[in-house]
C-alpha atoms as a PDB file:
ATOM      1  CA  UNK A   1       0.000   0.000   0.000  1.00  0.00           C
ATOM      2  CA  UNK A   2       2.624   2.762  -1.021  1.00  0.00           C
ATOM      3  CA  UNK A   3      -0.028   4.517  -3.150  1.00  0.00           C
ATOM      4  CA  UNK A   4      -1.601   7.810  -1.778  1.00  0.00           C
ATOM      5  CA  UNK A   5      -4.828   7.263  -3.531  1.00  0.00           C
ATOM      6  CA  UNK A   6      -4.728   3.628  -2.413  1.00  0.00           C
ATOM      7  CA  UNK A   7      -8.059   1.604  -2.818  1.00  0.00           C
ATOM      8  CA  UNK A   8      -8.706  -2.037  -1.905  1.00  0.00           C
ATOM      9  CA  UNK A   9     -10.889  -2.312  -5.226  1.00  0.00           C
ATOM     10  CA  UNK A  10      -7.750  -2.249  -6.786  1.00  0.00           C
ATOM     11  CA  UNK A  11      -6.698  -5.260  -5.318  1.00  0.00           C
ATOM     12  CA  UNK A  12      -9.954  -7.139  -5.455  1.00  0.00           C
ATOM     13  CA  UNK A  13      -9.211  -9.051  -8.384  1.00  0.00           C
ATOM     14  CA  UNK A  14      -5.738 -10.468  -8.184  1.00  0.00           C
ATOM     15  CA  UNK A  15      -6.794 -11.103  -4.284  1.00  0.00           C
ATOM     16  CA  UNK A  16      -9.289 -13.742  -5.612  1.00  0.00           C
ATOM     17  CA  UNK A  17      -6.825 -16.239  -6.265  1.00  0.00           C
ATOM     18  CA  UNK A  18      -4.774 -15.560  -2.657  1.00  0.00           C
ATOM     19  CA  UNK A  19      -5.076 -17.410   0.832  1.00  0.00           C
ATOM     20  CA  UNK A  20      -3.650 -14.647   2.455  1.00  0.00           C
ATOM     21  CA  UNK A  21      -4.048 -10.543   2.431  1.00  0.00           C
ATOM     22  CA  UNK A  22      -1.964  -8.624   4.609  1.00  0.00           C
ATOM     23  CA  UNK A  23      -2.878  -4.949   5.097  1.00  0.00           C
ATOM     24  CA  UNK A  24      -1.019  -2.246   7.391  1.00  0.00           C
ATOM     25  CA  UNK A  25      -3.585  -0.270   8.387  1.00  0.00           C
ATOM     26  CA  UNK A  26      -2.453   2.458   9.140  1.00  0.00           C
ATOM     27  CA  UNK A  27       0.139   2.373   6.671  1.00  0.00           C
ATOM     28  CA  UNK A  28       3.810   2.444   7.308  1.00  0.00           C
ATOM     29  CA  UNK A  29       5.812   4.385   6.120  1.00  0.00           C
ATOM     30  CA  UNK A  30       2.979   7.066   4.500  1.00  0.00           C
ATOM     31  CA  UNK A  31       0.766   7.083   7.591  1.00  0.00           C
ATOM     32  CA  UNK A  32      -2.238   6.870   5.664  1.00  0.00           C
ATOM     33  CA  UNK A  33      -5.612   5.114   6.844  1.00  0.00           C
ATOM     34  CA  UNK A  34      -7.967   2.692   4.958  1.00  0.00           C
ATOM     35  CA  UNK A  35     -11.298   3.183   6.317  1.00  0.00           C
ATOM     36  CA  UNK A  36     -12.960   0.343   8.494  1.00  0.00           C
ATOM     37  CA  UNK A  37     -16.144  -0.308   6.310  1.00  0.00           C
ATOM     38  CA  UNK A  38     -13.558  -0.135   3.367  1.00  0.00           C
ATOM     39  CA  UNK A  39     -11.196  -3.226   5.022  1.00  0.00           C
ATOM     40  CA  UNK A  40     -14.866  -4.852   6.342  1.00  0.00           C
ATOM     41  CA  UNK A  41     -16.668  -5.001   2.869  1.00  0.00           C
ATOM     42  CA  UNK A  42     -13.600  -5.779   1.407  1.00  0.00           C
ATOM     43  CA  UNK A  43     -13.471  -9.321   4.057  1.00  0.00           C
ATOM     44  CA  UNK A  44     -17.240  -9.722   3.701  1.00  0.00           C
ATOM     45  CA  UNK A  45     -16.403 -10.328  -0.395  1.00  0.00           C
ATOM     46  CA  UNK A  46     -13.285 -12.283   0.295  1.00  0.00           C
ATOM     47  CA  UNK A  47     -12.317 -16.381   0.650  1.00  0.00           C
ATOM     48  CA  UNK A  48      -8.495 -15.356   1.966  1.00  0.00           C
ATOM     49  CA  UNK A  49      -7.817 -14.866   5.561  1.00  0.00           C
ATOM     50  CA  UNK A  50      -7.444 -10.594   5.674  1.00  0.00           C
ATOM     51  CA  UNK A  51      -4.465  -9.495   8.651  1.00  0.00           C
ATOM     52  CA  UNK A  52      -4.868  -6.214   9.002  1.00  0.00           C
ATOM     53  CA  UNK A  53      -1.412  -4.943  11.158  1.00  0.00           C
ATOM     54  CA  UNK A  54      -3.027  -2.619  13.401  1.00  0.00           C
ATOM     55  CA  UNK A  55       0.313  -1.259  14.864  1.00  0.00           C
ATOM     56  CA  UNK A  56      -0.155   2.505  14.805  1.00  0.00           C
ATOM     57  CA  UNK A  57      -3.705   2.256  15.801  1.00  0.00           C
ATOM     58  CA  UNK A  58      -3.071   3.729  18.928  1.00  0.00           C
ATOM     59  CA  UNK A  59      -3.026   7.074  16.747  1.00  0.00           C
ATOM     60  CA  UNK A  60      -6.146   6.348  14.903  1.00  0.00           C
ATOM     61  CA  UNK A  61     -10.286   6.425  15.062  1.00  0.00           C
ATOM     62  CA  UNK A  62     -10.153   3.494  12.883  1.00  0.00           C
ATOM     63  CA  UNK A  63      -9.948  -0.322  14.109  1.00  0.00           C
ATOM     64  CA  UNK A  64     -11.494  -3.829  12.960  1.00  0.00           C
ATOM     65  CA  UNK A  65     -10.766  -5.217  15.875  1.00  0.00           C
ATOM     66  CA  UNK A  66     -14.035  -5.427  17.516  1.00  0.00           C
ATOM     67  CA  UNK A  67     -15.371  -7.464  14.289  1.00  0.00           C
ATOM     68  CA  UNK A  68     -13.692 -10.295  14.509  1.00  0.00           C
ATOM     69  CA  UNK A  69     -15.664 -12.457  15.851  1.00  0.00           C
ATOM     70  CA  UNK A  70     -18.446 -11.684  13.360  1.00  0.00           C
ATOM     71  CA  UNK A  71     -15.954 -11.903  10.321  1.00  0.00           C
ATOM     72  CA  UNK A  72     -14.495 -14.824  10.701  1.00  0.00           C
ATOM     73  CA  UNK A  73     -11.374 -14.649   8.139  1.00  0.00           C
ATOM     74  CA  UNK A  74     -10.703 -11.213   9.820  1.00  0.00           C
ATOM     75  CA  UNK A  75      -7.644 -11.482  11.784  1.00  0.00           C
ATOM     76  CA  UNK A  76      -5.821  -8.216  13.894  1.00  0.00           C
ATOM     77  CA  UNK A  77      -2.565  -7.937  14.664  1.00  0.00           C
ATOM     78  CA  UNK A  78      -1.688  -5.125  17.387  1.00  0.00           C
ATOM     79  CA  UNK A  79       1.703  -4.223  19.441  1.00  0.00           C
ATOM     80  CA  UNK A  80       2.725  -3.116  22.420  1.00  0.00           C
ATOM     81  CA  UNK A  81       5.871  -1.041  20.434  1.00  0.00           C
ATOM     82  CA  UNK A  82       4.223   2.345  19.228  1.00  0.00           C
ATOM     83  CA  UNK A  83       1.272   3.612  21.550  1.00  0.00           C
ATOM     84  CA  UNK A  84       2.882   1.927  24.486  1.00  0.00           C
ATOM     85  CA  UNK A  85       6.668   2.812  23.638  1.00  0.00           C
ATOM     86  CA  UNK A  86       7.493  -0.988  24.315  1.00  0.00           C
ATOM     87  CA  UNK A  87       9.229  -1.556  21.280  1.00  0.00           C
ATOM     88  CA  UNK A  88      12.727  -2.920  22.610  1.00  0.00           C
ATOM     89  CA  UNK A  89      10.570  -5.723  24.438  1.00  0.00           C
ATOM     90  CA  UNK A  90       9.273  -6.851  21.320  1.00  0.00           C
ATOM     91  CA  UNK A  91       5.242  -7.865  22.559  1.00  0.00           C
ATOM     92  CA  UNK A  92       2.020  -7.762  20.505  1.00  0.00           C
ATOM     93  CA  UNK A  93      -1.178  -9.978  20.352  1.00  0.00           C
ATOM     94  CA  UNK A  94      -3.684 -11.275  18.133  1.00  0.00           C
ATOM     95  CA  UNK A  95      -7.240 -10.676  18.034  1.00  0.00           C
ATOM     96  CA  UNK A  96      -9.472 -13.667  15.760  1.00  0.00           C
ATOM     97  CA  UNK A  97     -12.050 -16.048  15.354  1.00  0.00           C
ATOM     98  CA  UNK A  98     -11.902 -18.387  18.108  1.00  0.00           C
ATOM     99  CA  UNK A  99     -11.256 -21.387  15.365  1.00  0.00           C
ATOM    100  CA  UNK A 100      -8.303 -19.355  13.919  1.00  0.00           C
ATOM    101  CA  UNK A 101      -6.776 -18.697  17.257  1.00  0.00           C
ATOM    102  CA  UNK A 102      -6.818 -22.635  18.043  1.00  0.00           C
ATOM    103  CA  UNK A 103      -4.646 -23.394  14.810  1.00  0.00           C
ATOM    104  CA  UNK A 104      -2.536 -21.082  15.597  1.00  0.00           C
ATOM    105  CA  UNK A 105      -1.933 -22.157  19.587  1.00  0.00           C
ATOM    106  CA  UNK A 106      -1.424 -25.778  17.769  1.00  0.00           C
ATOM    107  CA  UNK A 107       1.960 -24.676  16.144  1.00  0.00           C
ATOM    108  CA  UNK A 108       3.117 -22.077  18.455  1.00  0.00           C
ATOM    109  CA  UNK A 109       6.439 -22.071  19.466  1.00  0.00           C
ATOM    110  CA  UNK A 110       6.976 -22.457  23.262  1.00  0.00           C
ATOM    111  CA  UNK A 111       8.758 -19.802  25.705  1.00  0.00           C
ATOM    112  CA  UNK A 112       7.438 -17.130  22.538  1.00  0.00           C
ATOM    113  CA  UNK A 113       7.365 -14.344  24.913  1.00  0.00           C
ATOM    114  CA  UNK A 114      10.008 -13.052  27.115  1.00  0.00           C
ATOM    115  CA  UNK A 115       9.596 -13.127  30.900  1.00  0.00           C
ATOM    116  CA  UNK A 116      10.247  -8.905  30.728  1.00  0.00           C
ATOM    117  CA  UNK A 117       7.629  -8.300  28.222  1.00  0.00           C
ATOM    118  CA  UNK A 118       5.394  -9.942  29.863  1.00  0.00           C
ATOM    119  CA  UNK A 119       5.899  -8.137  33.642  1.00  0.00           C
ATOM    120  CA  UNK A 120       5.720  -5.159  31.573  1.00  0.00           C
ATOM    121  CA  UNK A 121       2.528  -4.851  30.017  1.00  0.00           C
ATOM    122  CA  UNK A 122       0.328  -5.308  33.055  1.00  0.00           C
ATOM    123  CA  UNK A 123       1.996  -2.513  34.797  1.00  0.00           C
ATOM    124  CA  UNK A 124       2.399  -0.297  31.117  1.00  0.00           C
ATOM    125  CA  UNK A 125      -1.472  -0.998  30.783  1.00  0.00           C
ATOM    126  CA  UNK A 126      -2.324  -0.033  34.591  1.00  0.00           C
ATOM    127  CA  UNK A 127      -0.994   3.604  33.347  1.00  0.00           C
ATOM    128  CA  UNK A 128      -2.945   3.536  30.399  1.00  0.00           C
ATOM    129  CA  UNK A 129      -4.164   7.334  31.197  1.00  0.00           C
ATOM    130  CA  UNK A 130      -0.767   8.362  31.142  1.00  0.00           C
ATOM    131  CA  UNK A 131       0.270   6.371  27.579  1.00  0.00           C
ATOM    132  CA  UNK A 132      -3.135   8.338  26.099  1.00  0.00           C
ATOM    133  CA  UNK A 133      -2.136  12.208  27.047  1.00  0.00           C
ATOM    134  CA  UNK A 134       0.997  11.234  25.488  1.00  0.00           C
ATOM    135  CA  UNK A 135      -0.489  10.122  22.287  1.00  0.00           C
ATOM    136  CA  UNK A 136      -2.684  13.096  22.624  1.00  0.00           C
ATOM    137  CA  UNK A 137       0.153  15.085  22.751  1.00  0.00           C
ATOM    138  CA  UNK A 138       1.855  13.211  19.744  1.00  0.00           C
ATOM    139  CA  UNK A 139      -1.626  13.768  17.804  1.00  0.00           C
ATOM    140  CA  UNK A 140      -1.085  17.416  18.566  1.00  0.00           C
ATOM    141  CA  UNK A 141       2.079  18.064  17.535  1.00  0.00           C
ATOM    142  CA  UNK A 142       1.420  16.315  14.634  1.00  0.00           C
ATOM    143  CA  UNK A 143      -1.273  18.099  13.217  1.00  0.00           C
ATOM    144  CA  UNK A 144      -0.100  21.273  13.961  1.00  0.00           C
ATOM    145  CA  UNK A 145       3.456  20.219  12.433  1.00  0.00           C
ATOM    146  CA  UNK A 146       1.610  19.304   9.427  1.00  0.00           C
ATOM    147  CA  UNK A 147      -0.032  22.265   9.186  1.00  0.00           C
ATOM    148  CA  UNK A 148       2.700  24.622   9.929  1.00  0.00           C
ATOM    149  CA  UNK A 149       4.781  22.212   6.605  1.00  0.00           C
ATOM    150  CA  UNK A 150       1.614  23.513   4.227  1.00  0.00           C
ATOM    151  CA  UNK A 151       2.108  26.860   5.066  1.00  0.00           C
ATOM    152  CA  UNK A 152       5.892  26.746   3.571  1.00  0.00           C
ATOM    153  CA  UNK A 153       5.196  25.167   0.701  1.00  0.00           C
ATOM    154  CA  UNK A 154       5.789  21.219   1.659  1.00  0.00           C
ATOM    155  CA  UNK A 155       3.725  18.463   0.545  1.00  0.00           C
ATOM    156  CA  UNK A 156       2.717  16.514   3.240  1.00  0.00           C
ATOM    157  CA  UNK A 157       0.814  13.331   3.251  1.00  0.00           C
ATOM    158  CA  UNK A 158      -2.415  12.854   5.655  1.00  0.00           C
ATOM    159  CA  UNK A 159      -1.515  10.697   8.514  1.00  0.00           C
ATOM    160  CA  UNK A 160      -2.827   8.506  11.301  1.00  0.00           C
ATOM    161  CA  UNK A 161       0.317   7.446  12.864  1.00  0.00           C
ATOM    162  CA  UNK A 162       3.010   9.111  15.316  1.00  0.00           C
ATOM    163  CA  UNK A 163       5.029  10.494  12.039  1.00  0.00           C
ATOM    164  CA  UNK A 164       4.412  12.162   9.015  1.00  0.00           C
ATOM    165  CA  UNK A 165       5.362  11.483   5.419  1.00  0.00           C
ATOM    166  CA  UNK A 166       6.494  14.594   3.025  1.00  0.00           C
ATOM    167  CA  UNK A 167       6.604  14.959  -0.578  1.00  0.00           C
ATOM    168  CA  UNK A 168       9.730  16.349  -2.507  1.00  0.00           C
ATOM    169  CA  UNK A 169       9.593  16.887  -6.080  1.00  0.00           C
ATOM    170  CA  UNK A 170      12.396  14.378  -7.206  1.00  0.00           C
ATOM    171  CA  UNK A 171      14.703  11.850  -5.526  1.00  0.00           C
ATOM    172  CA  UNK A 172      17.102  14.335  -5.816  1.00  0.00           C
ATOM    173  CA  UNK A 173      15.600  16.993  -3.619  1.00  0.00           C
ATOM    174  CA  UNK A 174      14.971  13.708  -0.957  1.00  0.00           C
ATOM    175  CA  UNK A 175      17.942  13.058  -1.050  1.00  0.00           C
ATOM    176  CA  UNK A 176      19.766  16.595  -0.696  1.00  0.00           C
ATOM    177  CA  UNK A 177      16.902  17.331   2.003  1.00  0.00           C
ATOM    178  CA  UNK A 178      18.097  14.405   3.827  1.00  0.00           C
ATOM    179  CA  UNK A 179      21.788  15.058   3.671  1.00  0.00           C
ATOM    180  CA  UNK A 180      21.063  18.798   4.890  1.00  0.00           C
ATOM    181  CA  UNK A 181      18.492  17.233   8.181  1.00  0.00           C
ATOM    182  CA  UNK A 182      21.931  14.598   9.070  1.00  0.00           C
ATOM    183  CA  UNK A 183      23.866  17.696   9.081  1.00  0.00           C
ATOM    184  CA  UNK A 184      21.565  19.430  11.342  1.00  0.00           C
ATOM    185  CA  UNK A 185      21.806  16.332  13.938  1.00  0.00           C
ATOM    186  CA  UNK A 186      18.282  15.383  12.700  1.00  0.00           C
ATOM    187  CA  UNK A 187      17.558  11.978  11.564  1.00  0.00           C
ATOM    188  CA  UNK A 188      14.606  11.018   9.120  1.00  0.00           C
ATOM    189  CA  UNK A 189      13.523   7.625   7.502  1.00  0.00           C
ATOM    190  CA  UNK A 190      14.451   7.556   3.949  1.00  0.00           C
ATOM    191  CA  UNK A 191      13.480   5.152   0.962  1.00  0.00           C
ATOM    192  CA  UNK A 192      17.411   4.371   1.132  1.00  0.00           C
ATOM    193  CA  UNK A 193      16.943   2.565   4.311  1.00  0.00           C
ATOM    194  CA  UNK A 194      16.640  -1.116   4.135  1.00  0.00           C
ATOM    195  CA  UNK A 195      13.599  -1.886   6.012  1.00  0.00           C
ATOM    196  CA  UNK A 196      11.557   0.399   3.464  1.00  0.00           C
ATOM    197  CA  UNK A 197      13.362   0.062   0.145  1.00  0.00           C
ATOM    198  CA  UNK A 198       9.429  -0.156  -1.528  1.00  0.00           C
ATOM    199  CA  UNK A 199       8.975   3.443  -0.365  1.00  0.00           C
ATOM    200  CA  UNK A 200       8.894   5.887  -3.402  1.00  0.00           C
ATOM    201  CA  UNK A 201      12.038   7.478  -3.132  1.00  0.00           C
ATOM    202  CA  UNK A 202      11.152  11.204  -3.356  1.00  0.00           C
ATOM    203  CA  UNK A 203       9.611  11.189  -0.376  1.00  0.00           C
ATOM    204  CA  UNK A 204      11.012  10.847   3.743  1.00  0.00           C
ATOM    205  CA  UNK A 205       9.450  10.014   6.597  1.00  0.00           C
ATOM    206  CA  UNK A 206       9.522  12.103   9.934  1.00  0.00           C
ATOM    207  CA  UNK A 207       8.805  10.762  13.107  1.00  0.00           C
ATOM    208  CA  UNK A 208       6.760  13.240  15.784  1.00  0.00           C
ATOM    209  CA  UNK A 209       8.595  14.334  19.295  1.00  0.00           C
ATOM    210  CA  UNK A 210       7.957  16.750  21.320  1.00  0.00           C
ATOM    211  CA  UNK A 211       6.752  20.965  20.242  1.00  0.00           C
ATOM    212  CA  UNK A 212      10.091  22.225  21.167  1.00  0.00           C
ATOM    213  CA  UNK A 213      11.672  18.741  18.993  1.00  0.00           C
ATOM    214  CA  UNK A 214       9.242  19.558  16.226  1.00  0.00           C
ATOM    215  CA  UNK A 215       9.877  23.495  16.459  1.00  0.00           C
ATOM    216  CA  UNK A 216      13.766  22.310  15.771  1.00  0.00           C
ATOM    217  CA  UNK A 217      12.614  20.060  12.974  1.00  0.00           C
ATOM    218  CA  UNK A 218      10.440  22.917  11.231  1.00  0.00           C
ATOM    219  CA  UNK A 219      13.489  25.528  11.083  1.00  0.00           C
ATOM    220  CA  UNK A 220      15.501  23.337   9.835  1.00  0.00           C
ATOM    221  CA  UNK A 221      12.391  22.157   7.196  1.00  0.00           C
ATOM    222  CA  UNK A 222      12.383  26.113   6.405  1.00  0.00           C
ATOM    223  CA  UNK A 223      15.425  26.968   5.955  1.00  0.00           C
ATOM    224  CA  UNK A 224      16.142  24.338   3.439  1.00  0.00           C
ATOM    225  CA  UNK A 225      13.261  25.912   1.365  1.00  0.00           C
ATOM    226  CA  UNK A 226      15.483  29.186   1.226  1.00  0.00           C
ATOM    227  CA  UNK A 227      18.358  27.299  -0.082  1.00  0.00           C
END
């Protein structure tokens, strides 16, 4: 899903013959959402088993996860890494169809989850509160961060995440943005980085800190554009 008009109509055809969909919803690394009667229809008119990877959902209005037990080839995949800030323990869960959850307890690995992670979650979940004013605060500073982008002249994609995806013309101006950011002791996600080498490569991916993190971020966004 690195499209920015991205539609699952488009994959409805080729999907016929699959056993398996995997969406990332919202999507890494644009940030983008597909909207839950979108990813629901699109199970309801499907014979493969749909995982949507709800990972950033923590930033979003939009889940599935309440529908699986009525959509039965629905299955949710959710972490404690990005709302939580777990990611180093390396935790998540899955939320399914009773029957789907029973094939997958049959060929579990034993010991899959580290005695750590799990003495942290109970205790990361009884501060829940806390973990949501952050998020809130994230949510915040995104918005206004993307706003504040517009205003200069930066194309910006819409996002639903805890980062936000920008635009450039070329893969040249990515790449000469991103050289001038390292320089400036600021490090973005760029489509030269392994872990996204699908990502279109005019474009880089900023994560969202704090105001006075994202006030540094923003002069250094502007005075690039005077360059």
């Amino acid at each position: 899903m690195l499209e920015e008009k991205f539609s699952l109509a488009n994959i409805k055809e080729p999907s016929n013959a699959a056993s398996l969909i995997w969406l990332c919803n919202p999507n890494n690394p644009l940030g983008m959402v597909i909207q839950k009667k979108e990813i629901l229809d699109f199970a309801a008119n499907s014979k493969a088993l749909i995982v949507v990877d709800e990972a950033y959902a923590d930033f979003a209005n939009e889940s599935v996860a309440s529908f699986t037990k009525k959509q039965s080839n629905l299955i949710v995949l959710r972490t404690f890494s990005k709302g939580f800030g777990l990611a180093g323990l390396r935790i998540g869960y899955m939320i399914a169809d009773a029957g789907i959850i029973a094939k997958i307890e049959a060929a579990r690995q034993p010991f899959n989850l580290n005695s750590m992670a799990a003495a942290a979650v109970p205790i990361a979940l009884r501060y829940e509160n806390m973990f949501a004013k952050m998020r809130e605060m994230i949510e915040n500073n995104r918005d206004a961060f993307i706003v504040r982008l517009k205003k200069i002249g930066y194309r910006v994609l819409p996002s639903s995440t805890n980062f936000v995806t920008i635009k450039l013309s070329n893969p040249m101006e990515a790449k000469n943005l991103f050289s001038f950011l390292e320089k400036a002791g600021i490090r973005v996600l760029s489509p030269w980085n392994e872990e996204f080498s699908g990502m279109p490569r005019n474009m880089l991916r900023i994560s969202i800190g704090t105001k006075r993190q994202m006030d540094s971020v923003f002069k250094a966004l502007a005075k690039f554009k005077k360059i």
